[in-house]
N, C-alpha and C. Protein backbone atom coordinates (compact mmCIF):
# COMPACT_ATOMS: atom_id res chain seq x y z
N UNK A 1 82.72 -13.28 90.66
CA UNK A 1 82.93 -12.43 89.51
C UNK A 1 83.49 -11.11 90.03
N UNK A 2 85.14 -10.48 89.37
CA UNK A 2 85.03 -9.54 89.70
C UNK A 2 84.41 -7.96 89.28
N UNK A 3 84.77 -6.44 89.59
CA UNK A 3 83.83 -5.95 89.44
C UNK A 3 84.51 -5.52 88.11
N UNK A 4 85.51 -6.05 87.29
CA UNK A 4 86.07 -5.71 86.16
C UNK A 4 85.54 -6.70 85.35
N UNK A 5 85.34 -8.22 85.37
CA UNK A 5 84.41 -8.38 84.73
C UNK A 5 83.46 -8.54 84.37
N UNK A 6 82.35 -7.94 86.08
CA UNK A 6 81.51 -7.66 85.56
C UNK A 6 81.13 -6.27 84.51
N UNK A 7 81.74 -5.11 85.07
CA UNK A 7 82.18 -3.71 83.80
C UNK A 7 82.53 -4.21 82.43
N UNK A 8 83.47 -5.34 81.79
CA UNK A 8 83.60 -5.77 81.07
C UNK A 8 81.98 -6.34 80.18
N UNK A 9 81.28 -7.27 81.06
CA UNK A 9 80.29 -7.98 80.77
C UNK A 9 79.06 -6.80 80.18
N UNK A 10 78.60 -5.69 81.06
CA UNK A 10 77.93 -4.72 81.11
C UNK A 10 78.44 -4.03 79.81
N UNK A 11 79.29 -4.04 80.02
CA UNK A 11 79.76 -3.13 78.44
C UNK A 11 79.68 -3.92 76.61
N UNK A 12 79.74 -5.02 77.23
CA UNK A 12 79.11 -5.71 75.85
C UNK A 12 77.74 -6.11 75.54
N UNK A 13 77.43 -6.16 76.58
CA UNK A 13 75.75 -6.37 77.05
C UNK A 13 75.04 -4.63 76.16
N UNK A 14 76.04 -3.42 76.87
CA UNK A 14 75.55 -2.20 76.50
C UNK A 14 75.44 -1.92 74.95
N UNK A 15 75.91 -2.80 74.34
CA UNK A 15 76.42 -2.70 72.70
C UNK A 15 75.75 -3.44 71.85
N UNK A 16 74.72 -3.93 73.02
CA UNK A 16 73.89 -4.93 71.95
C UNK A 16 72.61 -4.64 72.28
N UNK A 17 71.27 -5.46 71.70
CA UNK A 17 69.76 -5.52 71.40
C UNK A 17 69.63 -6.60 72.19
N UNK A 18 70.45 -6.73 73.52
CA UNK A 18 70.13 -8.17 74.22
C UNK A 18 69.33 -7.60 75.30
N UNK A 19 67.60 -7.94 75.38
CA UNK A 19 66.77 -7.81 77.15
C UNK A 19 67.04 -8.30 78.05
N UNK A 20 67.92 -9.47 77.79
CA UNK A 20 67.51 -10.46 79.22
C UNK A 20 68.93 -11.52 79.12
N UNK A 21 69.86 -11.60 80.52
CA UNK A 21 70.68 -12.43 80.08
C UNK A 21 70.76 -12.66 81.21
N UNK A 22 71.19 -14.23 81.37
CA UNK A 22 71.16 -15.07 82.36
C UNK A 22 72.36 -15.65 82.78
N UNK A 23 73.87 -15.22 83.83
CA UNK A 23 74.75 -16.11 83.51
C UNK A 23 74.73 -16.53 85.02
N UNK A 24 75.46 -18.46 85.14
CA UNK A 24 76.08 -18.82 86.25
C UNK A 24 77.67 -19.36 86.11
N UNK A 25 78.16 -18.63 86.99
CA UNK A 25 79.71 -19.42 87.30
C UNK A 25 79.79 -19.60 88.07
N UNK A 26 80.48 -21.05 88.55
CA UNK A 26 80.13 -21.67 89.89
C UNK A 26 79.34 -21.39 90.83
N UNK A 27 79.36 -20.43 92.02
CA UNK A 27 78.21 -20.23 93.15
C UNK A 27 77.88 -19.08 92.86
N UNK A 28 78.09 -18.17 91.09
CA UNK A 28 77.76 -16.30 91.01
C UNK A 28 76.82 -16.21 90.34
N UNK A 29 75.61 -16.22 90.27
CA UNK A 29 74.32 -15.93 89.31
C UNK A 29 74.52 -14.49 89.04
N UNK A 30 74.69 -14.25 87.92
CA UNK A 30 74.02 -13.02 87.53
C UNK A 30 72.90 -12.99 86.22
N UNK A 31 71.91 -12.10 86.67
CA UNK A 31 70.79 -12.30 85.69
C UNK A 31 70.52 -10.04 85.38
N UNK A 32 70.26 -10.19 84.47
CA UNK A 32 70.26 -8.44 83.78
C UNK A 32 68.89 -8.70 82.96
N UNK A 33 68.68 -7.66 83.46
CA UNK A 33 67.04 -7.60 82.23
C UNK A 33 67.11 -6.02 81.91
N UNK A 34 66.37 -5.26 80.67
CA UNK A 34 66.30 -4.07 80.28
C UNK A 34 64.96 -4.11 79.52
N UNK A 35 64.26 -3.03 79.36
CA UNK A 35 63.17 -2.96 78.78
C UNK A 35 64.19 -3.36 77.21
N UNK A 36 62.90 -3.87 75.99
CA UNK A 36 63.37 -3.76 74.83
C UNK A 36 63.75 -2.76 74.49
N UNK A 37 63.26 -1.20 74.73
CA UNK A 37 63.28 -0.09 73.82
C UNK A 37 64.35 0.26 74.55
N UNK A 38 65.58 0.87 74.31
CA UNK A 38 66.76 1.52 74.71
C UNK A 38 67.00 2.82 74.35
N UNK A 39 67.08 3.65 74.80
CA UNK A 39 67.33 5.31 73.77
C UNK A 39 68.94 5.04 73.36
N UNK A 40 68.68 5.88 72.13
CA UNK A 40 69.81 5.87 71.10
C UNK A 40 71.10 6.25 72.04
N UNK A 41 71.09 7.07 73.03
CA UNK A 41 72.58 7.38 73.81
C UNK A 41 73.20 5.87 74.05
N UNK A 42 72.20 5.42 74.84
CA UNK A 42 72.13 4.50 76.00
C UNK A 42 72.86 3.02 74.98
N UNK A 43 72.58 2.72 73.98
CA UNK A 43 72.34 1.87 72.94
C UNK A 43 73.85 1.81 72.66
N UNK A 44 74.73 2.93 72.42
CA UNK A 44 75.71 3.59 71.45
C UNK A 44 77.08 2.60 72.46
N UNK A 45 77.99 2.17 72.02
CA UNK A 45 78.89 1.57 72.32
C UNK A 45 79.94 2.48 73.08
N UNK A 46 79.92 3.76 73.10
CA UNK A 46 80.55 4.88 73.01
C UNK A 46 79.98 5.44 74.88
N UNK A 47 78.71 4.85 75.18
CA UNK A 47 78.18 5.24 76.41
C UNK A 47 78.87 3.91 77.77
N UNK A 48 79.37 4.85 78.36
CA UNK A 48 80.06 3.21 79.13
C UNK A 48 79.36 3.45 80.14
N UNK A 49 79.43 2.73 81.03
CA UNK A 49 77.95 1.91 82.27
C UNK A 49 79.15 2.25 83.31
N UNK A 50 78.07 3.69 83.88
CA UNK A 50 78.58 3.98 85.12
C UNK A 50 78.76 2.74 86.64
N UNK A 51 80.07 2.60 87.00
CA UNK A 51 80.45 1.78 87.87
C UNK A 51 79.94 2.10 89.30
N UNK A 52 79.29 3.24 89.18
CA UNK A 52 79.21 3.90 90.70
C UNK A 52 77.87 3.53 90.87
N UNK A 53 76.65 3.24 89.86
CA UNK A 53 75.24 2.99 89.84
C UNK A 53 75.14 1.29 90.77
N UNK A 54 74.77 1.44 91.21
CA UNK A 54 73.83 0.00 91.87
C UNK A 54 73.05 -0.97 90.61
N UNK A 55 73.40 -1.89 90.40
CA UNK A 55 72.43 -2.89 89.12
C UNK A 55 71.19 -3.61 89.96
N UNK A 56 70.47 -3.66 89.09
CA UNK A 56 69.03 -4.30 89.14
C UNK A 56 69.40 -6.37 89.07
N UNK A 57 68.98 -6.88 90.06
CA UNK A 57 69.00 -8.65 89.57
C UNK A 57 67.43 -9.21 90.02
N UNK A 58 67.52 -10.14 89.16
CA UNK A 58 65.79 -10.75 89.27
C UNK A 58 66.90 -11.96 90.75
N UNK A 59 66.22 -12.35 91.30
CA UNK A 59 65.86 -13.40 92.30
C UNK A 59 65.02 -14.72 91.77
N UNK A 60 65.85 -16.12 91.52
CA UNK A 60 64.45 -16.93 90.55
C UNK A 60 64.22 -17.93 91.40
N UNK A 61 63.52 -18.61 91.23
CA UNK A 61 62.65 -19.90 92.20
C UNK A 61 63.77 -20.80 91.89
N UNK A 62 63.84 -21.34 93.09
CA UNK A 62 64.59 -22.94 93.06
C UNK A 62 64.39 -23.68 93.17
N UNK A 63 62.67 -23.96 92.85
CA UNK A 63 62.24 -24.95 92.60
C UNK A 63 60.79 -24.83 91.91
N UNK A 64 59.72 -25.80 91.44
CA UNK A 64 58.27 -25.77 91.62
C UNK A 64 57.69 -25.94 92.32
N UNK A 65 56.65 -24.37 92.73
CA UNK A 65 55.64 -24.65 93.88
C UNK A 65 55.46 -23.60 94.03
N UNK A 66 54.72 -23.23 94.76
CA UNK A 66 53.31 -22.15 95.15
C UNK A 66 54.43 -20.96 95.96
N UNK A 67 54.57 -19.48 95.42
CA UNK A 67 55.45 -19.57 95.85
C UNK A 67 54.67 -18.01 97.34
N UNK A 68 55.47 -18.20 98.16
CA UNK A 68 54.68 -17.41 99.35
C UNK A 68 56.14 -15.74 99.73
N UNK A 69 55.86 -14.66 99.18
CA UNK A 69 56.76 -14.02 99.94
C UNK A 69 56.93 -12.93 100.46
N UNK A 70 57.78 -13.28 101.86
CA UNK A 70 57.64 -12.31 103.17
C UNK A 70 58.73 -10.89 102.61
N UNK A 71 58.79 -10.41 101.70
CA UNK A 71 59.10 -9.10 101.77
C UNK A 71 58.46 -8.18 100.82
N UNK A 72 58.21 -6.97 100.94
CA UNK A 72 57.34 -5.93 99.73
C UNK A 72 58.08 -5.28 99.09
N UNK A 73 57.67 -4.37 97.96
CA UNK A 73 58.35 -3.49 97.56
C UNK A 73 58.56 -2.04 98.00
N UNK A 74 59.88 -1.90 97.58
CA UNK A 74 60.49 -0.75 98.60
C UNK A 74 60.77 -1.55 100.17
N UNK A 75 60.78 -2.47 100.57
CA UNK A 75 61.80 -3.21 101.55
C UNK A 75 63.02 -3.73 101.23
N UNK A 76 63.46 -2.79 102.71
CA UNK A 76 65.23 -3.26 102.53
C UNK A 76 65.45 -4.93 102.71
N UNK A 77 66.05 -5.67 102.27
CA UNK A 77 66.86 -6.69 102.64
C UNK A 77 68.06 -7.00 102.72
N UNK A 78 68.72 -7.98 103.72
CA UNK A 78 69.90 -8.13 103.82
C UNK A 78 70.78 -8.95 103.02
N UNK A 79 72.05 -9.41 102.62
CA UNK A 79 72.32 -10.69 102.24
C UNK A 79 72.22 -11.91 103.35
N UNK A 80 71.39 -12.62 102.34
CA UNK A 80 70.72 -13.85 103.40
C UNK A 80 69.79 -13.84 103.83
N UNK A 81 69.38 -12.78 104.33
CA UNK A 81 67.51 -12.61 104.36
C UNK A 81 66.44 -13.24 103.45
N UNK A 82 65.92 -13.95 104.20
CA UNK A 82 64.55 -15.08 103.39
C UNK A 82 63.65 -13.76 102.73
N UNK A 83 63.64 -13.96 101.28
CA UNK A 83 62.47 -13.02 100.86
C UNK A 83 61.49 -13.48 100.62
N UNK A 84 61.40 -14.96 100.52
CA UNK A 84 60.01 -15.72 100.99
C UNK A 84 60.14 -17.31 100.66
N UNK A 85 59.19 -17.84 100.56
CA UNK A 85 59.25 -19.33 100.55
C UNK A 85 58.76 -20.29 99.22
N UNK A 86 59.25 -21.09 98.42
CA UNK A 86 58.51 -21.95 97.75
C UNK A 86 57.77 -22.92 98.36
N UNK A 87 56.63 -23.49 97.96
CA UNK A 87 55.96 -24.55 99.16
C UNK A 87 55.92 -25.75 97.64
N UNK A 88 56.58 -26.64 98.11
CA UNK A 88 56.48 -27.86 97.17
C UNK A 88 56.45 -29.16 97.39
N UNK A 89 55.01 -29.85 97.62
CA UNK A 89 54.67 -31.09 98.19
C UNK A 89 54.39 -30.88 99.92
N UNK A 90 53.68 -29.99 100.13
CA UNK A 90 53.88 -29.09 101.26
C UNK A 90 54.89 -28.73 101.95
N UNK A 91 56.59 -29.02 101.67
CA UNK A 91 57.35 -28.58 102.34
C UNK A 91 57.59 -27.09 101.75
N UNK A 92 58.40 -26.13 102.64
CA UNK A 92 58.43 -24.74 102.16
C UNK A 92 60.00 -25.14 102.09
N UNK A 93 60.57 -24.30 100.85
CA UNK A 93 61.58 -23.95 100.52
C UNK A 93 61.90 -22.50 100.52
N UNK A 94 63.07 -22.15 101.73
CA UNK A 94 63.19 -20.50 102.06
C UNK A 94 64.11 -20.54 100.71
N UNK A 95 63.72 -19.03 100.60
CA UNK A 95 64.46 -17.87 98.92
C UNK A 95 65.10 -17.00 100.08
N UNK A 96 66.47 -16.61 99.76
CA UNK A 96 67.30 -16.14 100.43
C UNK A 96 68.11 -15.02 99.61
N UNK A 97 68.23 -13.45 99.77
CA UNK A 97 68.60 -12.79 98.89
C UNK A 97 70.25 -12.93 99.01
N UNK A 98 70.41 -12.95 97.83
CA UNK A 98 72.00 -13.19 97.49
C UNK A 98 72.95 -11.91 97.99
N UNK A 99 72.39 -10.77 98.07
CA UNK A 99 73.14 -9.56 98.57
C UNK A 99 72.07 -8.41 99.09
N UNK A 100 72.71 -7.51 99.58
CA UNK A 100 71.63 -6.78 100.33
C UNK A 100 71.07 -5.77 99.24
N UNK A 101 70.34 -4.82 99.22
CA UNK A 101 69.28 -4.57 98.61
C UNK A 101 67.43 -4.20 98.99
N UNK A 102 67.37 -3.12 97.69
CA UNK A 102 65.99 -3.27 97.76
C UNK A 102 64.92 -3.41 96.76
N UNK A 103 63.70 -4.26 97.24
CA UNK A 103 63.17 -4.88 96.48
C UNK A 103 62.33 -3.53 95.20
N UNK A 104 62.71 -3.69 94.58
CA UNK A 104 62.08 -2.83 93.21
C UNK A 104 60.64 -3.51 92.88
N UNK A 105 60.23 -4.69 92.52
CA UNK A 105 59.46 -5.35 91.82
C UNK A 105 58.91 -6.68 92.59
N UNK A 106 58.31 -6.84 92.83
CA UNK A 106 57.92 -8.54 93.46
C UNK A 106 56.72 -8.34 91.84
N UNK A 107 57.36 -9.47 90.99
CA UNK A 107 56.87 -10.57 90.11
C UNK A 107 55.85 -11.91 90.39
N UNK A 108 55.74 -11.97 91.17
CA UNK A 108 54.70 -12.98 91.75
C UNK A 108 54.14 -12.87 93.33
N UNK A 109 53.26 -13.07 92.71
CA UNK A 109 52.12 -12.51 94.05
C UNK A 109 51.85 -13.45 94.55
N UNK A 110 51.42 -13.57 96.34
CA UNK A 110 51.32 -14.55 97.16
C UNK A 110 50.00 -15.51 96.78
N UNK A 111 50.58 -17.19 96.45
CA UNK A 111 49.97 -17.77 96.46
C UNK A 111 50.07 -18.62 95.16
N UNK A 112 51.11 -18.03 94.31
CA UNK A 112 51.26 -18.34 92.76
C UNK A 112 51.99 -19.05 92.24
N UNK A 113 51.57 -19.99 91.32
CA UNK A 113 52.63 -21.17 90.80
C UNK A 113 53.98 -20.71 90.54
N UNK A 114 54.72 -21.03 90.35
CA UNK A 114 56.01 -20.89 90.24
C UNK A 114 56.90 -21.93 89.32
N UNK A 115 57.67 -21.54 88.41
CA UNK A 115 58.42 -22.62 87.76
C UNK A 115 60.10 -22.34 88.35
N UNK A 116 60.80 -23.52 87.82
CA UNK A 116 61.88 -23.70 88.84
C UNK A 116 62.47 -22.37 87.72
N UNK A 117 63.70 -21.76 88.09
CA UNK A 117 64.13 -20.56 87.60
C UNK A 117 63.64 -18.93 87.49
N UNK A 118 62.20 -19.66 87.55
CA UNK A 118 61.28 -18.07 87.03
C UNK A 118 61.80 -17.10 88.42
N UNK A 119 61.52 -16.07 87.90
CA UNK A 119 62.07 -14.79 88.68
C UNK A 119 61.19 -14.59 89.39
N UNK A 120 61.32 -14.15 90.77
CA UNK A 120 60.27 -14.00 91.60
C UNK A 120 60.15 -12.52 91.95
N UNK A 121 60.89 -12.18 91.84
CA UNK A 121 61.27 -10.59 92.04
C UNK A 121 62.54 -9.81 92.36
N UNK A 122 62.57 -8.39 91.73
CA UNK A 122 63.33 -7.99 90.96
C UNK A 122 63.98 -6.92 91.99
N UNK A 123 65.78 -7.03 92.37
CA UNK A 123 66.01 -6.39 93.84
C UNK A 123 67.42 -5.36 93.18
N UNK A 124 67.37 -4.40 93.44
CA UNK A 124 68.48 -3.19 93.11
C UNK A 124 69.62 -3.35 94.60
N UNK A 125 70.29 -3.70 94.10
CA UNK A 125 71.43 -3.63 94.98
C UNK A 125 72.34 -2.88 95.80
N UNK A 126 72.73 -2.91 96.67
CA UNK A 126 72.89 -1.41 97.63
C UNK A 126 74.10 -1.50 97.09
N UNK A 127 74.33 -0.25 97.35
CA UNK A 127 75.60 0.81 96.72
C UNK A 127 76.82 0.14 97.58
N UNK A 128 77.45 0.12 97.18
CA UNK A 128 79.12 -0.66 97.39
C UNK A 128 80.09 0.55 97.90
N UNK A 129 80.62 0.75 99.13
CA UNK A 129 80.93 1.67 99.98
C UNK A 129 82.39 2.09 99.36
């Protein structure tokens, strides 16, 4: 995806009452979440989505199983860096961050079921040079 349509995408996303959107094209996941409540600026079609900000992406399980993971919040990661493991039928399945970043949120805590997709935790993306 480029970064025009993702600016494109963000900007219709910005114009609407949508929390949570989930897209894949071929090997590009992108996933956006926002609290429900939006302030009225922020809301207004008229406010365009600074390109220079870093975006927030959830990270989701790729599979079912217990899920175990080796990084905290406020740790840097790299692209490709294991941020932890699904364990399913006792084999572990490594979670690998899609770009570098840091972790804002870990959503599931060590030791916890996991469904295939669910977000495991939530990583802000380093600034683009």
């Amino acid at each position: 995806m480029s970064a025009d349509q993702l600016s494109e995408l963000l900007g219709l996303v910005t114009a609407t009452d949508i929390t949570e959107l989930d897209i894949t094209l071929d090997a590009t996941r992108v996933s956006l979440r926002r609290p429900a409540s939006v302030s009225d600026a922020a809301a207004t079609h008229d406010a365009p989505v600074p390109l220079h900000e870093p975006l927030s992406l959830a990270i989701a399980s790729p599979l079912v199983g217990i899920f175990h993971p080796s990084v905290s919040v406020g740790g840097i990661v790299e692209s490709g860096q294991p941020i932890g493991a699904v364990e399913a039928l006792g084999m572990p399945t490594t979670v690998d961050a899609p770009q570098s970043g840091t972790v804002e949120d870990l959503l599931v805590q060590e030791g916890s079921a996991v469904e295939y997709g669910q977000p495991l935790l939530i990583m802000r993306r380093a600034n683009a040079p």
